[in-house]
C-alpha atoms as a PDB file:
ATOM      1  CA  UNK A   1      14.657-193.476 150.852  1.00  0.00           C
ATOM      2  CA  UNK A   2      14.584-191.256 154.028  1.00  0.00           C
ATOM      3  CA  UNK A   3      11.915-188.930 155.052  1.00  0.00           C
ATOM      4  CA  UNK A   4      12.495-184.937 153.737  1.00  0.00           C
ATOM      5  CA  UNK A   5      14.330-183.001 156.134  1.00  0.00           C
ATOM      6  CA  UNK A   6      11.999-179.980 157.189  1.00  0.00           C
ATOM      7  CA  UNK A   7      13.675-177.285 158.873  1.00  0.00           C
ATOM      8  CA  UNK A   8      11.246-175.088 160.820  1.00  0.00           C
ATOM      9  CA  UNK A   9      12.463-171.583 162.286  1.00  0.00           C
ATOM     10  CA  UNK A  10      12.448-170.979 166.057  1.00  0.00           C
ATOM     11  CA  UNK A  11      13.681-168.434 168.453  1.00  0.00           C
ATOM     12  CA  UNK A  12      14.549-167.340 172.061  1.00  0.00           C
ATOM     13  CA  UNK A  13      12.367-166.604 174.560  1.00  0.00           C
ATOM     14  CA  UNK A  14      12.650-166.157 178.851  1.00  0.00           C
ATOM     15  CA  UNK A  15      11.394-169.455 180.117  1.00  0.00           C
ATOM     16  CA  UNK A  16      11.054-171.877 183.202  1.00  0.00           C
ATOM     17  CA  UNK A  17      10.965-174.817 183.508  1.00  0.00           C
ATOM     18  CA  UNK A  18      11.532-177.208 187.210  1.00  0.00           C
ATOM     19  CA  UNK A  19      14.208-174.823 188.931  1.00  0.00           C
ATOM     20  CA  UNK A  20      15.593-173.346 185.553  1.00  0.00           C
ATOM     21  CA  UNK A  21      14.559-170.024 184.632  1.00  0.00           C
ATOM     22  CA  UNK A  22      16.637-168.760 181.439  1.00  0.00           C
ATOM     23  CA  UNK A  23      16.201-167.821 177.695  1.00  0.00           C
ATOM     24  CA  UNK A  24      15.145-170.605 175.717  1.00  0.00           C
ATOM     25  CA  UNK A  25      14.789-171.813 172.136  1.00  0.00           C
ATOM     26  CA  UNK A  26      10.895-172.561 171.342  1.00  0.00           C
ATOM     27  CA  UNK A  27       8.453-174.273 169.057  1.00  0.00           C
ATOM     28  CA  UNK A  28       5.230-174.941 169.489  1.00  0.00           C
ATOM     29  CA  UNK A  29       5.112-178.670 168.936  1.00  0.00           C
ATOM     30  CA  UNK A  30       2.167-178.523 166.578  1.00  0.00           C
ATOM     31  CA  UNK A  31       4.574-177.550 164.464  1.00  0.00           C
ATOM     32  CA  UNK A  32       6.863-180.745 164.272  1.00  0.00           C
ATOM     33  CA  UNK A  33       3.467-182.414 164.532  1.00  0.00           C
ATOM     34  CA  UNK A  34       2.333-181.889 161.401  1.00  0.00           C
ATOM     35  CA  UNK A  35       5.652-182.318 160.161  1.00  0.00           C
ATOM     36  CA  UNK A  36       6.188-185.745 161.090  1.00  0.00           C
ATOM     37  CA  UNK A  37       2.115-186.319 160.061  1.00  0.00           C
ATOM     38  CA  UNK A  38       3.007-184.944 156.457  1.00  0.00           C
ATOM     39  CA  UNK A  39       5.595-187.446 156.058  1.00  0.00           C
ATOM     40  CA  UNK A  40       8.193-185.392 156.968  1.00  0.00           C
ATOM     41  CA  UNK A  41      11.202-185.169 159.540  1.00  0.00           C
ATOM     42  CA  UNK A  42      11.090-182.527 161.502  1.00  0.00           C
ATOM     43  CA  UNK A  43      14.147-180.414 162.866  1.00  0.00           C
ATOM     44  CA  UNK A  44      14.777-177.414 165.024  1.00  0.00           C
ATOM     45  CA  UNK A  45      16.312-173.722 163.446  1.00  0.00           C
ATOM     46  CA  UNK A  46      17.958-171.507 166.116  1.00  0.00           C
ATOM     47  CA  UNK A  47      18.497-168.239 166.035  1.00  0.00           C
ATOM     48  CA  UNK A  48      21.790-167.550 164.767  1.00  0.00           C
ATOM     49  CA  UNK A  49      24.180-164.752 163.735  1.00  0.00           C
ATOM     50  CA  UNK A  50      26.822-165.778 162.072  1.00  0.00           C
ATOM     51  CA  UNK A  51      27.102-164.178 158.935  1.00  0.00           C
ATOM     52  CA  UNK A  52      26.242-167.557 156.243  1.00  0.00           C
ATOM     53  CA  UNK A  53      24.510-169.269 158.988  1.00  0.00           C
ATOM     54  CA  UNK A  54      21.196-169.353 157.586  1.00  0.00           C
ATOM     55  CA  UNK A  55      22.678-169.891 154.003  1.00  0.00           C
ATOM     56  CA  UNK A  56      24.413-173.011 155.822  1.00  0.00           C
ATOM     57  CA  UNK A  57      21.675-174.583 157.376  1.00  0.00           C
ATOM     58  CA  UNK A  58      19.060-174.193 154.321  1.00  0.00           C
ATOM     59  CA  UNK A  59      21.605-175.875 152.437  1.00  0.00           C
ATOM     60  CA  UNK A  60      21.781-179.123 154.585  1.00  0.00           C
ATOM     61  CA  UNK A  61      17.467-179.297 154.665  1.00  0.00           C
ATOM     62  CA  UNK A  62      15.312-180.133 152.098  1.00  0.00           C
ATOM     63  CA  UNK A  63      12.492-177.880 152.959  1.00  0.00           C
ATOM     64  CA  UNK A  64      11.848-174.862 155.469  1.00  0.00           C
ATOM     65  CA  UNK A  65       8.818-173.557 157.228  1.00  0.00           C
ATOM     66  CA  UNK A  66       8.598-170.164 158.711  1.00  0.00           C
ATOM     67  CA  UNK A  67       6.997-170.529 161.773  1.00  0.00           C
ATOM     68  CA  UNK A  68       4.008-167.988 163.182  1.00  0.00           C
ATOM     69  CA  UNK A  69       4.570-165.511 166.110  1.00  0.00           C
ATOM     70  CA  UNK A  70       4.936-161.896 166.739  1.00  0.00           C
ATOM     71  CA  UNK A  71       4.368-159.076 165.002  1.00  0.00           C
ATOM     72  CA  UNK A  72       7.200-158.293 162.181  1.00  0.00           C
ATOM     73  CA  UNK A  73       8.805-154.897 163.321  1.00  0.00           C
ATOM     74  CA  UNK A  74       7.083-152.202 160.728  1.00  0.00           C
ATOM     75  CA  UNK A  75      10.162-150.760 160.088  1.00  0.00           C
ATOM     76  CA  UNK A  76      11.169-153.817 157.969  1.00  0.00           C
ATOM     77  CA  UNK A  77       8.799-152.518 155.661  1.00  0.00           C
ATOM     78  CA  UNK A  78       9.341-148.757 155.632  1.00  0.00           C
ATOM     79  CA  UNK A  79       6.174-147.866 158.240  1.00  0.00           C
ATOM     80  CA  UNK A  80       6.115-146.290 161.667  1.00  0.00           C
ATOM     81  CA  UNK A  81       4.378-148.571 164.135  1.00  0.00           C
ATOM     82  CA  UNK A  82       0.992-148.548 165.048  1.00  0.00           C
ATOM     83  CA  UNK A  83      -0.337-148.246 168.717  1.00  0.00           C
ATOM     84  CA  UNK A  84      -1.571-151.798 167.994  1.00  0.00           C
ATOM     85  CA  UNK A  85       1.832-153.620 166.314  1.00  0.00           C
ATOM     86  CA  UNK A  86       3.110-155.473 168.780  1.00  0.00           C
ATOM     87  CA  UNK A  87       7.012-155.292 170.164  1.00  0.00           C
ATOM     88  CA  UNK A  88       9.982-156.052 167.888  1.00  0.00           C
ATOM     89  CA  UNK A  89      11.609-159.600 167.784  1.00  0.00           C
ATOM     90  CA  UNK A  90      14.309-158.044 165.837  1.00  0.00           C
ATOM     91  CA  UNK A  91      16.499-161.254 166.225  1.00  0.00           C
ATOM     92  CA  UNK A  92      13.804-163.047 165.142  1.00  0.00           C
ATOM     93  CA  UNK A  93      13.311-161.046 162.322  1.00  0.00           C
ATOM     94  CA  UNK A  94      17.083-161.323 160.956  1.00  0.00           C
ATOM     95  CA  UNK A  95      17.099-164.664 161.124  1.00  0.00           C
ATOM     96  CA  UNK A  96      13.869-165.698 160.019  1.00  0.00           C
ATOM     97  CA  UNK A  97      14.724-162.743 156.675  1.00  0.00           C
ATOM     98  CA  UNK A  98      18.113-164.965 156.253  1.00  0.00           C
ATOM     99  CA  UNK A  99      15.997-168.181 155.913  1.00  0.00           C
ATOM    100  CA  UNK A 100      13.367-167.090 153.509  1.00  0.00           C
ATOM    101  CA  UNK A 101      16.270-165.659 151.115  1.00  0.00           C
ATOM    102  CA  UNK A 102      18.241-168.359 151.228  1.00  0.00           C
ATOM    103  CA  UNK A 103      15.420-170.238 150.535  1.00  0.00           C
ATOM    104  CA  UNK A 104      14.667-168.617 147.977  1.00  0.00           C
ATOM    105  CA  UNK A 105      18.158-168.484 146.109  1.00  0.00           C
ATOM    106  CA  UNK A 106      19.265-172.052 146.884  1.00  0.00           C
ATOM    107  CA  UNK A 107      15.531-173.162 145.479  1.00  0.00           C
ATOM    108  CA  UNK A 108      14.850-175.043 148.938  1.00  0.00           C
ATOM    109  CA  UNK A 109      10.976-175.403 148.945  1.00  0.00           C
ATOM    110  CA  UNK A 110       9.468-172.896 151.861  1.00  0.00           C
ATOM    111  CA  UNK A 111       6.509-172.473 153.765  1.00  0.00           C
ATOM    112  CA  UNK A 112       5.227-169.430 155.794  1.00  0.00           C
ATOM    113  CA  UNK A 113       2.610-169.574 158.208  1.00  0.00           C
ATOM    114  CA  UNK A 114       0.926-166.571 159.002  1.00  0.00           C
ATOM    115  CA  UNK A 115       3.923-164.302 160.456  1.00  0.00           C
ATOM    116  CA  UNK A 116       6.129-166.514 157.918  1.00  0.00           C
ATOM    117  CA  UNK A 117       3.716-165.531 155.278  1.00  0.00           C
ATOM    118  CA  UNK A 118       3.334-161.846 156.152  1.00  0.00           C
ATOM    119  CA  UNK A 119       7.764-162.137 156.260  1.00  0.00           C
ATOM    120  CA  UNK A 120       7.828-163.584 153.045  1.00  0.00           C
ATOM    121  CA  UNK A 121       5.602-160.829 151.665  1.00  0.00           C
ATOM    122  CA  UNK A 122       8.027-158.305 153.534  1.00  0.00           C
ATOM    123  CA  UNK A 123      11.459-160.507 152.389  1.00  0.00           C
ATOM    124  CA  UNK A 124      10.128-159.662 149.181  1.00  0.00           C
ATOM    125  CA  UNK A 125       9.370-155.713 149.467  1.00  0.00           C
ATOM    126  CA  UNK A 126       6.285-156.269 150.463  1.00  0.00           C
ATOM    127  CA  UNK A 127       3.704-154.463 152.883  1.00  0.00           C
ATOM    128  CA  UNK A 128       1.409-155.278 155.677  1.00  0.00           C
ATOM    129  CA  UNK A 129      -1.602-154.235 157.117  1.00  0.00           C
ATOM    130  CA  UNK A 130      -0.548-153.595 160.913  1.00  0.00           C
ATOM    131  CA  UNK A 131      -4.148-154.118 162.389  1.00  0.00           C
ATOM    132  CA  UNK A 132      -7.432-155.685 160.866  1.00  0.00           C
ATOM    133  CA  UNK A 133     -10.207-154.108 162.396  1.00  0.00           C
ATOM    134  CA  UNK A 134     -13.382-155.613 161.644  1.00  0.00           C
ATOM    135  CA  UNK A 135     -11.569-157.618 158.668  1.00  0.00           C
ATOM    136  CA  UNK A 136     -12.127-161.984 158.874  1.00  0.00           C
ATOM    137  CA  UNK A 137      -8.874-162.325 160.185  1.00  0.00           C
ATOM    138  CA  UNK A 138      -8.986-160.305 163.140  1.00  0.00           C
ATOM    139  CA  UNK A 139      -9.371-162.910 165.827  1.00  0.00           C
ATOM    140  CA  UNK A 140      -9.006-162.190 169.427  1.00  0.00           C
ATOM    141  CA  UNK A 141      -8.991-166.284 170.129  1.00  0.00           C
ATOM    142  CA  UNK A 142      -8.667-168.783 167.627  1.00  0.00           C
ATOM    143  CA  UNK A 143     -10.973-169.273 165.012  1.00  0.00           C
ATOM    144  CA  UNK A 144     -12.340-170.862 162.061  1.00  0.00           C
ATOM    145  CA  UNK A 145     -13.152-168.749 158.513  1.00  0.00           C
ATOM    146  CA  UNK A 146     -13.299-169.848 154.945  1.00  0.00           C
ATOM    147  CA  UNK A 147     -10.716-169.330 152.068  1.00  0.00           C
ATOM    148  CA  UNK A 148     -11.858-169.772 148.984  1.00  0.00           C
ATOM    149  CA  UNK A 149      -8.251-170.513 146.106  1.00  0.00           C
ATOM    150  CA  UNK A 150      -7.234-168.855 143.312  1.00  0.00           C
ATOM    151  CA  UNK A 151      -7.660-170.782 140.354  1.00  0.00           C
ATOM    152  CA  UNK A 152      -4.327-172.155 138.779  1.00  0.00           C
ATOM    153  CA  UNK A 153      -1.862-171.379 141.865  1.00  0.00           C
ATOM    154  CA  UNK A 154      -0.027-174.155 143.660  1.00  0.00           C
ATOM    155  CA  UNK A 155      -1.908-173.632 146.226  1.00  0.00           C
ATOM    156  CA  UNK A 156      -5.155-174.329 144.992  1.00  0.00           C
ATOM    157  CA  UNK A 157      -3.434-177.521 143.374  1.00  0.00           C
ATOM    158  CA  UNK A 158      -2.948-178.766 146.698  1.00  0.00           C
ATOM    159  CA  UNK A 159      -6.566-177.596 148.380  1.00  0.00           C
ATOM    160  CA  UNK A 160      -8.636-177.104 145.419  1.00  0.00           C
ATOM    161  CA  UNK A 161     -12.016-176.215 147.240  1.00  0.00           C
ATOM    162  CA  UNK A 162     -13.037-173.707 150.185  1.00  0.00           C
ATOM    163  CA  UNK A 163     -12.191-174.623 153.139  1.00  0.00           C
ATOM    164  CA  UNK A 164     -12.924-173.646 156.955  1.00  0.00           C
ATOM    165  CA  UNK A 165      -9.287-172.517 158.413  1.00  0.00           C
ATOM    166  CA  UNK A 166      -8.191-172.283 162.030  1.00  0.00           C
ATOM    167  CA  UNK A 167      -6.825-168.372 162.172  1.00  0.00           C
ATOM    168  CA  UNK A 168      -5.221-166.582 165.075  1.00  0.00           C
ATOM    169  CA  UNK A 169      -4.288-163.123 163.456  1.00  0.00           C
ATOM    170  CA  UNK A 170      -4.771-159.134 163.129  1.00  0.00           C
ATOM    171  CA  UNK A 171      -2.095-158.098 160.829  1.00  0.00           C
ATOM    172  CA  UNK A 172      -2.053-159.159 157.047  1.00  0.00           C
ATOM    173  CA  UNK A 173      -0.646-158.458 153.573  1.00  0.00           C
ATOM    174  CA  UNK A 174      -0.867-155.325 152.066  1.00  0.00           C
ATOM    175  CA  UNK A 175       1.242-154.498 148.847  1.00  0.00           C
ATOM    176  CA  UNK A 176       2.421-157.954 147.390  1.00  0.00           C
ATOM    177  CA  UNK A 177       6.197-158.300 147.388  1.00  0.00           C
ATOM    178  CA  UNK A 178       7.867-158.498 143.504  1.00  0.00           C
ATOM    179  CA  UNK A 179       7.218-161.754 142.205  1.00  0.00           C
ATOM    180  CA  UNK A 180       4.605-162.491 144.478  1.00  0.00           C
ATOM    181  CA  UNK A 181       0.548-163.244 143.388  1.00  0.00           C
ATOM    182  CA  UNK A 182      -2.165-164.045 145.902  1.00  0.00           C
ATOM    183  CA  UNK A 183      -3.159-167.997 145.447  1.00  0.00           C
ATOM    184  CA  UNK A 184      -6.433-167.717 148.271  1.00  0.00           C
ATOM    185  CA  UNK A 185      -8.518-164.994 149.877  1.00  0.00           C
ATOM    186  CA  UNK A 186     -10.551-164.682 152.836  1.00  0.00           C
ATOM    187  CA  UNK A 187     -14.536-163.437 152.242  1.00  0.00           C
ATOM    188  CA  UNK A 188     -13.834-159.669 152.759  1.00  0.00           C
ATOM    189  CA  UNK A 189     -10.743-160.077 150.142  1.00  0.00           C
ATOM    190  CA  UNK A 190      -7.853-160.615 152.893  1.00  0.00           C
ATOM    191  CA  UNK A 191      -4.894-162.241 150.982  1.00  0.00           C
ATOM    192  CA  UNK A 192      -4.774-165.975 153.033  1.00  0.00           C
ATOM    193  CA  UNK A 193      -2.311-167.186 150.712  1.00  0.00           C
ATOM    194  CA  UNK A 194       0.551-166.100 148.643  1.00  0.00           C
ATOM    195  CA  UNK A 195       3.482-167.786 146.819  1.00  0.00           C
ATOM    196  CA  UNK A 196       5.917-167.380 143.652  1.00  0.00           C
ATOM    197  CA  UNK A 197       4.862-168.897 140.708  1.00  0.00           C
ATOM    198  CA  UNK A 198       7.017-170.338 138.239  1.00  0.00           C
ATOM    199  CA  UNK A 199       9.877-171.852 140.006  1.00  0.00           C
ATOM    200  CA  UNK A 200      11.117-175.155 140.353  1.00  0.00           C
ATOM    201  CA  UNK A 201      10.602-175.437 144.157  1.00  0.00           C
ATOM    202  CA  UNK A 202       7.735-174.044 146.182  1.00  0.00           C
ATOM    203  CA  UNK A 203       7.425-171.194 147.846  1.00  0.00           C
ATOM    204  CA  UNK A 204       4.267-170.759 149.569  1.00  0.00           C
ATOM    205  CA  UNK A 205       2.706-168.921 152.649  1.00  0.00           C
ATOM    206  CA  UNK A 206      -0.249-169.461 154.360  1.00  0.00           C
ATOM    207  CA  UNK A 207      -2.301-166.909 156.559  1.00  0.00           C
ATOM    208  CA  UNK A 208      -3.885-169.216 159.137  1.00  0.00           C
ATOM    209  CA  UNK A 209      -2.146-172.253 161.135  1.00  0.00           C
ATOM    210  CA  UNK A 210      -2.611-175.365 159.918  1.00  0.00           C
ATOM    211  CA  UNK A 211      -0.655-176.706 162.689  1.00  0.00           C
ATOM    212  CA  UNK A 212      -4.042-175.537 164.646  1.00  0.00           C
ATOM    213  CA  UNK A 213      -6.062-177.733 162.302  1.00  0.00           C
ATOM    214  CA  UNK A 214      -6.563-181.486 160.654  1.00  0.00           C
ATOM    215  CA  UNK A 215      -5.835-180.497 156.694  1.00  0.00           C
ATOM    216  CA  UNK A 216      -2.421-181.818 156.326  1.00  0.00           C
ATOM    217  CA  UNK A 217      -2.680-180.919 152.754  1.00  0.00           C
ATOM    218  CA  UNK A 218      -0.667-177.729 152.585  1.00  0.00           C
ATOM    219  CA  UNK A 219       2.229-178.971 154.636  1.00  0.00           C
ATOM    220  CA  UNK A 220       1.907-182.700 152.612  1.00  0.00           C
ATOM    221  CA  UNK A 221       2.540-180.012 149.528  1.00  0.00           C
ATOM    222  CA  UNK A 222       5.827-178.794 151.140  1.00  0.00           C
ATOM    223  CA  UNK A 223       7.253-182.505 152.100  1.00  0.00           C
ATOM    224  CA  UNK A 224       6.251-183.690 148.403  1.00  0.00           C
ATOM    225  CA  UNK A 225       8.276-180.809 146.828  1.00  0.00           C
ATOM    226  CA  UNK A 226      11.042-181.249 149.794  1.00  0.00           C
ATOM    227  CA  UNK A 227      11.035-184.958 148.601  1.00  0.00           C
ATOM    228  CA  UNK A 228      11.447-184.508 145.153  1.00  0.00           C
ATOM    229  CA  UNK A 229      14.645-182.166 145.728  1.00  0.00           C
ATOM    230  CA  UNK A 230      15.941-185.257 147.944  1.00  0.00           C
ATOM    231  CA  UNK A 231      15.740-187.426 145.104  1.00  0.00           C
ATOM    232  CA  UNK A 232      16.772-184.843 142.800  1.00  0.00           C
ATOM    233  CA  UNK A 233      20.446-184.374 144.857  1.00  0.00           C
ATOM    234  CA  UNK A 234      20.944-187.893 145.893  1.00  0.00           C
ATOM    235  CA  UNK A 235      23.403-189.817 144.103  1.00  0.00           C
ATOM    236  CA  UNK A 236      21.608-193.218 142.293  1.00  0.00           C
END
């Protein structure tokens, strides 16, 4: 049996590289990293805009993470920016909405990390906090803060204790989106994880990076529930 195919979003961004200088598509390679660590194989989402694109590639993966990254423009949400949100990646934000609901209706386990998580929330009606001052999150460099689970979530099946997680953030959920429950929280009561309950496949986002980290656990979580739709559509 073949690994999972994990699907992880991307987008464009001015780069240069030798004498090239021109837009790019870009991924952190942590992020492939702890793919390919979690027993999964790893493969590259570009922005697209064709109308069923997103629809078309979900179909063809077995999982999809939502990478992290900028700021999700506030109006996505129904709030005027603040001073501190950064710029729009409105591109970005279409096609990383179009994943997470086709996702979600085609029962493709998902993963968010951090701006994937705060999208999901949004995907979902949800709100966020634009700016954490003072909250455990807020980190101005890259940090480590525990996150204790929530009892009886998926999440805490997979990471059942507290745990010390690497964080880079200063927005964060506000009003849950419908369906949604909070599965960890941070000391001060910061939702660090969220997912949908109840569903065949997982859907699951995570406020910190654990591409940052060592804890394969929550992405191990995804490529065990990508897995099990593999065998699940493959033919004996």
């Amino acid at each position: 049996m073949s690994r999972p195919v994990i699907g992880i979003s991307t987008y464009q961004d001015p780069a240069r590289w030798g004498v090239w200088e021109m837009p790019a598509v870009l991924l952190p390679a942590a992020y492939p990293r702890l793919v390919r660590a979690a027993g999964g194989l790893a493969v590259l989402l570009p922005p697209d805009e064709a109308e069923d694109a997103a629809g078309e590639a979900v179909a063809a993966l077995d999982g999809v993470v939502i990478a992290g990254g900028a700021d999700v423009e506030p109006v996505r949400y129904g709030a005027d920016p603040d001073p501190r949100t950064g710029p729009p990646a409105r591109e970005r934000d279409a096609w990383e909405l179009a994943l997470i609901r086709a996702a979600i209706e085609q029962d493709v386990p998902l993963l968010g990390i951090c701006r994937g998580m705060q999208l999901l929330n949004v995907a979902l009606g949800g709100t966020l906090h634009q700016h954490l001052d003072g909250h455990t999150g807020g980190h101005a460099v890259f940090g480590g803060h525990p996150v204790d689970p929530v009892p009886g979530t998926a999440y805490a099946a997979a990471v059942p204790e507290q745990t010390t997680v690497p964080a880079y953030h200063h927005q964060a959920v506000d009003r849950l989106g419908t369906g949604l429950i909070a599965s960890a929280h941070a000391p001060d009561g910061t939702v660090e994880a969220l997912e949908l309950p109840d569903r065949e496949s997982l859907v699951l986002g995570v406020q910190w990076h654990p591409e940052m980290g060592e804890d394969l656990r929550v992405m191990t979580a995804l490529v065990d529930a990508a897995g099990r739709r593999r065998r699940e559509r493959t033919p004996v």
